[in-house]
Protein backbone atom coordinates (compact mmCIF):
# COMPACT_ATOMS: atom_id res chain seq x y z
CA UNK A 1 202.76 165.99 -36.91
CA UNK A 2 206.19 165.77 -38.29
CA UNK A 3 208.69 163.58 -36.42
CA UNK A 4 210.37 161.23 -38.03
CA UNK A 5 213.48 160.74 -35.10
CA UNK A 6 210.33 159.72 -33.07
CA UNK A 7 211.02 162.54 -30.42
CA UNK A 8 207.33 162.97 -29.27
CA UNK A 9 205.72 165.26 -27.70
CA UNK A 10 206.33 166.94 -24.37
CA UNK A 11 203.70 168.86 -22.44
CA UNK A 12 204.77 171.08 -19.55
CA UNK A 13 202.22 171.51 -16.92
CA UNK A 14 200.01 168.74 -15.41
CA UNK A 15 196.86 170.61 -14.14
CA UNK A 16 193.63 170.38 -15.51
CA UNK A 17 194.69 171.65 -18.90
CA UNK A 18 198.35 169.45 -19.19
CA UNK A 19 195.66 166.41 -18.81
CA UNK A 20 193.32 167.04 -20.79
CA UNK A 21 195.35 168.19 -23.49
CA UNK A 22 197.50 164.36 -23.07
CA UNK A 23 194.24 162.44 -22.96
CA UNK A 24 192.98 164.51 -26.21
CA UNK A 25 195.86 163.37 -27.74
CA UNK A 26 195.32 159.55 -27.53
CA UNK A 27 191.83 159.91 -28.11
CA UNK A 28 192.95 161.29 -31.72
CA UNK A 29 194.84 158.21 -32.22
CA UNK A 30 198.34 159.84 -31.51
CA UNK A 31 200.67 156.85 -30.44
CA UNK A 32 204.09 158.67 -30.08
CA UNK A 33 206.35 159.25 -27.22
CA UNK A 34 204.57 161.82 -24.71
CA UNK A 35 205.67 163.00 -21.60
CA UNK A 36 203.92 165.19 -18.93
CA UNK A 37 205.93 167.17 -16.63
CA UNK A 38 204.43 168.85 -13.44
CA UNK A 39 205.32 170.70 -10.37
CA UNK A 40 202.78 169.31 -8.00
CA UNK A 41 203.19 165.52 -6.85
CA UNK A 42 199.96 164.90 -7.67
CA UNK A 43 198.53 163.57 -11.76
CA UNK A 44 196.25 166.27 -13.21
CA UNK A 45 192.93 167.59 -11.30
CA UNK A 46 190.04 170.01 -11.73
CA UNK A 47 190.48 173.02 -9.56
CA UNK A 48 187.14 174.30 -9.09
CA UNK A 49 186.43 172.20 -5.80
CA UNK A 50 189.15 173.41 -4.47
CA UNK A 51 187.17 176.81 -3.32
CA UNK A 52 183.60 174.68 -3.21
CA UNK A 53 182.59 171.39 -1.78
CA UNK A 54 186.56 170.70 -0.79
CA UNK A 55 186.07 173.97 1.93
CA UNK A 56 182.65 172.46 3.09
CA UNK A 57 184.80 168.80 3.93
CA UNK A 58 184.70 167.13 1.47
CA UNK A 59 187.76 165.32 0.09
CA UNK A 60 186.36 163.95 -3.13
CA UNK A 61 189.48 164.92 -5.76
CA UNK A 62 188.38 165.83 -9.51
CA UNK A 63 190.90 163.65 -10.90
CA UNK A 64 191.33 164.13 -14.56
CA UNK A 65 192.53 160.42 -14.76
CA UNK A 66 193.67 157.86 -12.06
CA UNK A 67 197.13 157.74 -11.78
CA UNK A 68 196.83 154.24 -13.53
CA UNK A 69 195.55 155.29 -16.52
CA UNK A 70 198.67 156.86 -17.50
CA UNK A 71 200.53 154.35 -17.91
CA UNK A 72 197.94 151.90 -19.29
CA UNK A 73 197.92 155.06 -21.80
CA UNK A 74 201.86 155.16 -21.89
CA UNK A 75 202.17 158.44 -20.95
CA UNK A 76 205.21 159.50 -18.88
CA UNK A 77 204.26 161.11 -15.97
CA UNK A 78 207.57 163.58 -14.43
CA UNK A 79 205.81 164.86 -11.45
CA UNK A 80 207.05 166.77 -8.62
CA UNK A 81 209.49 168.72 -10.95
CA UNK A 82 209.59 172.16 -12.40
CA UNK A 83 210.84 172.57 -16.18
CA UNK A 84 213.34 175.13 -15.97
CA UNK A 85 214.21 175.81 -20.03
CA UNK A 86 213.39 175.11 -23.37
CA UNK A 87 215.97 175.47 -26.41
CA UNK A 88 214.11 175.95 -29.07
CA UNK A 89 217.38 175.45 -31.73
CA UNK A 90 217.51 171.41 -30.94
CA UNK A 91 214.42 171.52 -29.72
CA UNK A 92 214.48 170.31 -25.60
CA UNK A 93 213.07 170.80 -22.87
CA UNK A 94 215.86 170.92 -19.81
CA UNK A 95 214.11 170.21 -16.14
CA UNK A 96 215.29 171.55 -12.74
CA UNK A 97 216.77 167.44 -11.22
CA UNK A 98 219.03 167.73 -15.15
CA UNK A 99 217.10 165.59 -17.25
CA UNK A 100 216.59 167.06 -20.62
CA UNK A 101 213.58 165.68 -22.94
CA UNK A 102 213.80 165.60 -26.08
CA UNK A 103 210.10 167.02 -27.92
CA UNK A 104 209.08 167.39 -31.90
CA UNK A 105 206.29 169.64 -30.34
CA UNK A 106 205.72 171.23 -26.70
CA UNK A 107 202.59 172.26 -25.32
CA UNK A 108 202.78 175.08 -22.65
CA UNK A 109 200.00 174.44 -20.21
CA UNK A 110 201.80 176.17 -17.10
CA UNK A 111 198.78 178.06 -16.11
CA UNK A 112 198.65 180.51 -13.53
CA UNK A 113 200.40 181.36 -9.78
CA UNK A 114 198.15 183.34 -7.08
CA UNK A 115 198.82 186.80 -7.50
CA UNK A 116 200.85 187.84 -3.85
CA UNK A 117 199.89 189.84 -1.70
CA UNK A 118 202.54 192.49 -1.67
CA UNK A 119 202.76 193.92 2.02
CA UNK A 120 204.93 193.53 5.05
CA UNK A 121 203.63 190.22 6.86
CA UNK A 122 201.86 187.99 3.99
CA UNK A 123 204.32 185.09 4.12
CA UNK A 124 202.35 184.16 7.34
CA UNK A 125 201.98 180.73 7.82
CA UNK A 126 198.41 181.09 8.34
CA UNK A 127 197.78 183.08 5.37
CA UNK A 128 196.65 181.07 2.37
CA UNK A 129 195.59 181.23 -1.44
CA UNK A 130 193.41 178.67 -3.15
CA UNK A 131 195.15 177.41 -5.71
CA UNK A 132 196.72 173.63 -5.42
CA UNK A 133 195.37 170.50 -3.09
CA UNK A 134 197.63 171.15 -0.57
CA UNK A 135 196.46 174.86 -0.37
CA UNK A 136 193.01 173.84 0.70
CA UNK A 137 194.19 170.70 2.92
CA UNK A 138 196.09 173.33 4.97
CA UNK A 139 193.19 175.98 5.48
CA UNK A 140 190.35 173.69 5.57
CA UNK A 141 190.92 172.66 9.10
CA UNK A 142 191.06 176.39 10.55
CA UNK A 143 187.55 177.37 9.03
CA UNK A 144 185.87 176.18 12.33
CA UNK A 145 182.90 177.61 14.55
CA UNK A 146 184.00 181.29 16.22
CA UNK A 147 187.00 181.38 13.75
CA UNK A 148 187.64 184.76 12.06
CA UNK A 149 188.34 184.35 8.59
CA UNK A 150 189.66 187.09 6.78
CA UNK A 151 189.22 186.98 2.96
CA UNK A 152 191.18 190.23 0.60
CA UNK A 153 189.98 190.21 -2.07
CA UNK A 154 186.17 189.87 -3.42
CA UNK A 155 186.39 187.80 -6.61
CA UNK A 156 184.75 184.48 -7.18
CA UNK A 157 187.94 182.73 -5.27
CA UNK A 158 187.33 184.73 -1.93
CA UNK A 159 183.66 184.61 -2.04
CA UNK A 160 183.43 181.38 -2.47
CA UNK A 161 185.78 181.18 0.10
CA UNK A 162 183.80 183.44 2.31
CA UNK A 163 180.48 181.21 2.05
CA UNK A 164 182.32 178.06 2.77
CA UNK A 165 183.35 179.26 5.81
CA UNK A 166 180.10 180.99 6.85
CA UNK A 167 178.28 177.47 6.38
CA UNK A 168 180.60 176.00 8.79
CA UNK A 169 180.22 179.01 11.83
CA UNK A 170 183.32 180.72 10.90
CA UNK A 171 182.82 184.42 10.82
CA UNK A 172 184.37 186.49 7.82
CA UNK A 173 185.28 189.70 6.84
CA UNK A 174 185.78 190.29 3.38
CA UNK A 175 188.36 193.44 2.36
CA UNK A 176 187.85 194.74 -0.90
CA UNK A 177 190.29 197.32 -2.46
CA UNK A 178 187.31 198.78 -4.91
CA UNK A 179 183.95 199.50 -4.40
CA UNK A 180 181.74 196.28 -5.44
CA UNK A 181 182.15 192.66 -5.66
CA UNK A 182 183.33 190.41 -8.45
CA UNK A 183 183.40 194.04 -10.31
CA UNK A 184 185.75 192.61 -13.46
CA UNK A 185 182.83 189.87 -13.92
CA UNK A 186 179.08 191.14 -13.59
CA UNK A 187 177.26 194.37 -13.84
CA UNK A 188 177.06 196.62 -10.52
CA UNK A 189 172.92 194.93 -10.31
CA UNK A 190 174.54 192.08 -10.02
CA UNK A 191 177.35 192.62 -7.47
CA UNK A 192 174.80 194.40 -5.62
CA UNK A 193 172.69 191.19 -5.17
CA UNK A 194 175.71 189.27 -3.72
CA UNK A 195 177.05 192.22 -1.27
CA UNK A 196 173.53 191.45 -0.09
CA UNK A 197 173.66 187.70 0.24
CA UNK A 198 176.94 187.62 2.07
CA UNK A 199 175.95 190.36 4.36
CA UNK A 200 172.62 188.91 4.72
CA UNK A 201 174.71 185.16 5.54
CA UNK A 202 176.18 187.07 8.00
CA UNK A 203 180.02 187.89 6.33
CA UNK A 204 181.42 191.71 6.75
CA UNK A 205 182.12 193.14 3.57
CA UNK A 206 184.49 196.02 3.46
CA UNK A 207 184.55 198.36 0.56
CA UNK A 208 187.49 200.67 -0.69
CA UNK A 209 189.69 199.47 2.19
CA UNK A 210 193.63 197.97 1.74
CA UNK A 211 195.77 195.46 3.65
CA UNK A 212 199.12 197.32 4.98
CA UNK A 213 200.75 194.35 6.25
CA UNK A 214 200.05 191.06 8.57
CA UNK A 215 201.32 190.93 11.56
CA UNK A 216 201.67 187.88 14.36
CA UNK A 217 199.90 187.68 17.66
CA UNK A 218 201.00 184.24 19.16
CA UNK A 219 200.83 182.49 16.07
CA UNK A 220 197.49 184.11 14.59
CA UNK A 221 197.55 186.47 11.95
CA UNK A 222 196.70 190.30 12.66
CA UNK A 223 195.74 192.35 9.66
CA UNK A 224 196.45 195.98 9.73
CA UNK A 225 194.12 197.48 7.35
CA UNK A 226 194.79 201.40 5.81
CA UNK A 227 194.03 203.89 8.92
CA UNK A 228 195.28 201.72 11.76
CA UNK A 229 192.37 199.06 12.26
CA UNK A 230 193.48 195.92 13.40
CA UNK A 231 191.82 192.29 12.55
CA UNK A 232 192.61 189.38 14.74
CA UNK A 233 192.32 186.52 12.56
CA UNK A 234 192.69 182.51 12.87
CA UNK A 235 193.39 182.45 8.58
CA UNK A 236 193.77 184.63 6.06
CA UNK A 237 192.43 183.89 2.62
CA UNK A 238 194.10 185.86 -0.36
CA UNK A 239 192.32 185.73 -3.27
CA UNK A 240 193.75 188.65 -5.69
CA UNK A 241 194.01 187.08 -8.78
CA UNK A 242 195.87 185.08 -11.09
CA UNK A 243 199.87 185.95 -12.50
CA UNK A 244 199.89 183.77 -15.69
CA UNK A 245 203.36 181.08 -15.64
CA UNK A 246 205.51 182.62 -18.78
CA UNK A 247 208.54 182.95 -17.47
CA UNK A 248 209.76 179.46 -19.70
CA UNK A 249 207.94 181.04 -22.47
CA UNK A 250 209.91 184.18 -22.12
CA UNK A 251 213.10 182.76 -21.17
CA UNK A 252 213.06 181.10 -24.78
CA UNK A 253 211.82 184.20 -26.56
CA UNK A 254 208.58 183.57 -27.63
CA UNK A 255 205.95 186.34 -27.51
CA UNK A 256 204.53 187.09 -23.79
CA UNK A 257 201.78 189.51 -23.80
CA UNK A 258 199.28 188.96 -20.78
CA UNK A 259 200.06 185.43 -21.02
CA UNK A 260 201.92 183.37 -23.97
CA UNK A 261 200.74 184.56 -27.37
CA UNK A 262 198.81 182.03 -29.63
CA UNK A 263 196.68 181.82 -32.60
CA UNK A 264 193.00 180.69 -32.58
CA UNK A 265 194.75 177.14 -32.63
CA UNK A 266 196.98 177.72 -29.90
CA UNK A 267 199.97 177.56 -31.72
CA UNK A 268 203.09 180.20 -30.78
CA UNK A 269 205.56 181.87 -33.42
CA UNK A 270 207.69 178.88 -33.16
CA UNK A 271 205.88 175.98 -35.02
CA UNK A 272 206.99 173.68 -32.82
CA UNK A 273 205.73 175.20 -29.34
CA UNK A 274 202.11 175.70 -28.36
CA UNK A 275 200.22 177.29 -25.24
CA UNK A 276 196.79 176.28 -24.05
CA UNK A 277 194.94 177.02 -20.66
CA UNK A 278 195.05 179.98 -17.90
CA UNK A 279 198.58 180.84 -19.79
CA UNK A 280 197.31 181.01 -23.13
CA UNK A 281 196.68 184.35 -24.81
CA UNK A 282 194.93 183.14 -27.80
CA UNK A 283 193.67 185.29 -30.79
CA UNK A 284 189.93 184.91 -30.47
CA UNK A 285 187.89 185.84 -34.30
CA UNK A 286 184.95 186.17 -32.03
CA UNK A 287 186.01 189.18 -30.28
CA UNK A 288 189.04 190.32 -33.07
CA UNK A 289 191.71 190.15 -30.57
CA UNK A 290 193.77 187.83 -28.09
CA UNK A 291 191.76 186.85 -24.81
CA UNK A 292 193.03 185.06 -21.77
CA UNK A 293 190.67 182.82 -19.57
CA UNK A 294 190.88 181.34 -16.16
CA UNK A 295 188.17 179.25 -16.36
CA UNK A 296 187.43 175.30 -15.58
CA UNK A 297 185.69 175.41 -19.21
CA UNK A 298 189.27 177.06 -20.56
CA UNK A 299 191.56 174.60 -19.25
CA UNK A 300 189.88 171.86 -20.56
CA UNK A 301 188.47 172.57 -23.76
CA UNK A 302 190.82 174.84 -24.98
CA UNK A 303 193.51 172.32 -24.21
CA UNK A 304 191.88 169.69 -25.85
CA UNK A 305 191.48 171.86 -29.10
CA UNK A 306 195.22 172.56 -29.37
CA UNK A 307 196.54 168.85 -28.21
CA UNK A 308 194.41 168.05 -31.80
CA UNK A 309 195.40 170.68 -33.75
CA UNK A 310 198.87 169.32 -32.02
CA UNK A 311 198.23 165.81 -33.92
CA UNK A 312 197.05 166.68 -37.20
CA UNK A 313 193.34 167.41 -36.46
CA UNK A 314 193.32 171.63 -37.11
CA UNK A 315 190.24 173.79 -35.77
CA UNK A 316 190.54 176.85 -34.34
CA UNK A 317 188.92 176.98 -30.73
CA UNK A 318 186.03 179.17 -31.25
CA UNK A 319 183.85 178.52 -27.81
CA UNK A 320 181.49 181.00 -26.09
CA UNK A 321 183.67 181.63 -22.78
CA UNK A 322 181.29 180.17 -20.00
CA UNK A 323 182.23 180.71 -15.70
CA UNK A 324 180.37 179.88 -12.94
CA UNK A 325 180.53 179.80 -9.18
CA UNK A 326 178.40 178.85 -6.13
CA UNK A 327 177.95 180.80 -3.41
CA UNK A 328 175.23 180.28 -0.16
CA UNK A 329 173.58 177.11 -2.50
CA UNK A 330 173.47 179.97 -5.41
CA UNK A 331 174.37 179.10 -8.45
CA UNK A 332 175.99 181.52 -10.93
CA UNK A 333 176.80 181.39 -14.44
CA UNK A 334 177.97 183.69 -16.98
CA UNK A 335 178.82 183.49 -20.34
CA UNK A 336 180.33 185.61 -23.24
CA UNK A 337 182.54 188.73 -22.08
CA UNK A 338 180.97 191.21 -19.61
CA UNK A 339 182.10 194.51 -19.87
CA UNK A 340 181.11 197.96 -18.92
CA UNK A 341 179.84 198.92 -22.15
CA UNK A 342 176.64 196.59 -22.05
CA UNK A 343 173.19 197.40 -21.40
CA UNK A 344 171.56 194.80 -19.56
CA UNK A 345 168.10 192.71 -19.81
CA UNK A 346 166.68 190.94 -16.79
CA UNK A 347 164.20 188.39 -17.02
CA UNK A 348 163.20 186.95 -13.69
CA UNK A 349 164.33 188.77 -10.48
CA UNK A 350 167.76 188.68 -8.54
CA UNK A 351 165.63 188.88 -5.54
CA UNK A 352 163.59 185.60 -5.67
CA UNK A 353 167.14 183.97 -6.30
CA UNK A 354 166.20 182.76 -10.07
CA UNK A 355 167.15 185.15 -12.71
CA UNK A 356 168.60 185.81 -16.19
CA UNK A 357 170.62 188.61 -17.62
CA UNK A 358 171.38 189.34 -20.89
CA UNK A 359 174.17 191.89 -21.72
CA UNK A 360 173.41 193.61 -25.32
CA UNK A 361 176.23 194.99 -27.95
CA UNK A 362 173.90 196.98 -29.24
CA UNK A 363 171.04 194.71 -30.92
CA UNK A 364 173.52 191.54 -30.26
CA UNK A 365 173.63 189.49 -26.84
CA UNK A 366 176.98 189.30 -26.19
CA UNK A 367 176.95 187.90 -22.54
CA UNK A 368 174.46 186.28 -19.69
CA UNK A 369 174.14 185.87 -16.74
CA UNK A 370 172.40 183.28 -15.06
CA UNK A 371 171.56 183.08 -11.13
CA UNK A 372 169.71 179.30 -10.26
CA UNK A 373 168.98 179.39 -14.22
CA UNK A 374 171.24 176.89 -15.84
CA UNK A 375 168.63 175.51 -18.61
CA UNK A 376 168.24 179.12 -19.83
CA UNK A 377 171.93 180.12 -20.01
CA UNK A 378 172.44 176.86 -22.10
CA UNK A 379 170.10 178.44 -24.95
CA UNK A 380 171.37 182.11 -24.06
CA UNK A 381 174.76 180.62 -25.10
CA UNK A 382 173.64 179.32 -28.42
CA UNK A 383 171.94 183.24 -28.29
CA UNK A 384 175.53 184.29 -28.20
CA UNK A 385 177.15 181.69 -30.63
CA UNK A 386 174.62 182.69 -33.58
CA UNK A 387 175.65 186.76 -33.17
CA UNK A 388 172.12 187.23 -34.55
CA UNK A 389 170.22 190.80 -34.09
CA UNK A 390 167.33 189.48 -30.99
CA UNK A 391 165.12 193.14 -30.53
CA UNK A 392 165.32 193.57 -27.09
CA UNK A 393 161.84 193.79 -26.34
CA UNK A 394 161.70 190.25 -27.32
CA UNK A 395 164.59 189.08 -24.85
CA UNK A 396 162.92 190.82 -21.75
CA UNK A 397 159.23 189.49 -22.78
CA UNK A 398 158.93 186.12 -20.22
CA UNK A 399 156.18 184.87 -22.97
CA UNK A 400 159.11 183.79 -25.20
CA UNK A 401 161.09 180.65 -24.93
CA UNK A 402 165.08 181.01 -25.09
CA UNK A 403 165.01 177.69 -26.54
CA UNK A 404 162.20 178.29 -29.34
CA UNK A 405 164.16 181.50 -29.73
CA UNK A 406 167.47 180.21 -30.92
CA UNK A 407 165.39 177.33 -33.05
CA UNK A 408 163.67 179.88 -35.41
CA UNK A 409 166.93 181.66 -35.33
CA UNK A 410 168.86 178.83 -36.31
CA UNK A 411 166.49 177.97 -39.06
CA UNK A 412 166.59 181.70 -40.31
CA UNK A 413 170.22 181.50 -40.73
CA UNK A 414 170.30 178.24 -42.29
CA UNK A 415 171.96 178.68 -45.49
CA UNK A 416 169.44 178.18 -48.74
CA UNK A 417 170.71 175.08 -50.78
């Protein structure tokens, strides 16, 4: 990187991705000015406990680093502050208390804001998303036994959400807008299998069926479902989604599409400014267009990609997406992009709780599932990396190993010296 006035770098953002990205930086032997600047109060952490073992009690915090390390690493931390513009002509980055930092790059890791929940009623006090520390400290002590907790929304967020509270005597009732669970994410087999578990764990799942507003009953929320129907809660869980932060990226007039547009190597239209994480729309050569994540395996190794690229190490990020989530001691994974145009491959079965799905593009897997089947989604990953035509008869046949699978294939597609 270019900078001979010795401005540094400045990375907006100090979640999981704003952390990693800092820390990837040192590691490659950058030793320049670098600042992180975050809402929250609290240095970087990983989110996904947030919606897991956090619900269930637990108060261990993902840290990224301690607090210490920071400095030992001389990185400023500006916490507890929002950035409120960047001018891109002299090249700072102007925060809401007036300080204005200087930067010879910027990285954009603002990630994502819980999509609201736009009805009369939802600025309850006792109506919560998931998203920050403080977020889960508050609704964490109203998931008791005989509490009602109601959870819109039926994506991995309010599921999750939905078994924590189950496991501690809470009862739930889900409300779900279409007609299946986690329906952006896995096939309708799939969905199927955990409408089942939840309802089997005891949780009410309602399909096809909107919020109209929340309403108050002596300090508890009611909500007032489409067609009059009235739930008496103790919390309300809102798990809808995720609106992507560009609203700095816009305000400076770089290109927002679903997110802040980047190449594979996470660099914007302005040389200068980059994006990484749940805000990053990066060009992806696997799939020939831009893709946004919100994933744990996103904000960190996508981050870390671009903070090198940042310091003179270039590679476009070219990782098989991976998710998971765990649900009622289940545990999910899924890799590659599932969409509707797959036809699936099962080996194992959903209902002895230990499977594996493989989504085809025609004689390519392009996706998998995995349900208690972690060591087999590793190799169906490679599977998915190598874009090799597998005959599907060999994926579904249980005889053959995943692992001596991708080894022949490997060898196959070694090039001949």
């Amino acid at each position: 990187m270019d900078d001979p006035a010795g401005r540094g770098i400045v990375v907006v953002g100090a979640g999981q991705a704003g952390g990693r990205a800092v820390e990837a930086m040192r590691a490659a032997g950058y030793a320049g000015p670098l600042t992180l600047v975050g809402e929250e109060a609290d240095p970087p952490y990983e989110r996904p406990s947030l919606s897991k073992e956090m619900l269930l009690g637990s108060d261990n915090i993902a840290w990224v680093r301690p607090r210490e390390w920071y400095e030992a690493a001389s990185i400023v931390l500006r916490l507890g502050v929002k950035a409120s513009s960047i001018d891109r002509g002299v090249r700072t980055l102007h925060l809401e208390d007036g300080s204005v930092l200087p930067y010879a790059a910027l990285l954009l890791a603002t990630g994502g804001r819980p999509r609201p929940l736009l009805v009369p009623g939802a600025d309850h006090p006792r109506c919560h998303p998931i998203r920050t520390l403080a977020d889960t400290r508050a609704l964490r002590p109203l998931l008791q036994v005989d509490a009602h907790l109601v959870v819109v929304g039926a994506g991995f967020i309010g599921l999750e959400a939905a078994s924590a509270a189950r496991a501690q005597g809470a009862r739930v009732t889900v409300i779900e807008a279409t007609s299946a669970v986690m329906a952006r994410c896995v096939p309708p087999e799939v969905g199927a299998f955990y409408t089942d578990l939840h309802r089997r764990h005891g949780a009410d799942i309602r399909f096809q069926a909107e919020v109209e507003a929340i309403e108050d009953a002596s300090g508890r929320p009611v909500v007032v479902l489409a067609g009059g129907e009235r739930l008496e809660a103790d919390a309300v869980v809102v798990g809808i989604g995720i609106v992507p932060n560009v609203e700095l990226a816009r305000e400076a007039g770089l290109k927002v599409e679903n997110g802040v547009v980047v190449d594979a190597f996470g660099r914007t239209e302005d040389p200068s400014v980059w994006a990484a994480g749940d805000v990053a729309n990066r060009f992806d050569a696997r799939y020939g267009r831009p893709v946004r994540l919100e994933s744990w395996q996103n904000a960190q190794n996508a981050a870390i990609a671009a903070a090198r690229n940042m310091v003179g190490n270039p590679a476009p990020y070219t990782e098989v997406p991976w998710f998971w989530s765990d649900q009622y001691g289940l545990n999910m994974q899924i890799c590659g992009m599932v969409s509707s145009g797959l036809s699936w491959i099962s080996r194992g079965s959903l209902a002895s709780g230990i499977a594996l799905l493989l989504g085809m593009d025609g004689d390519r897997p392009a996706a998998a599932i995995g349900i208690n089947a972690a060591r087999d989604l590793r190799f169906a990953k490679e599977l998915i990396a190598l874009d090799a035509a597998v005959p599907a008869e060999t994926l579904a046949d249980p005889a053959v190993r995943l692992n001596d699978l991708v080894k022949n294939l490997k060898r196959d597609l070694r090039p001949v010296s």
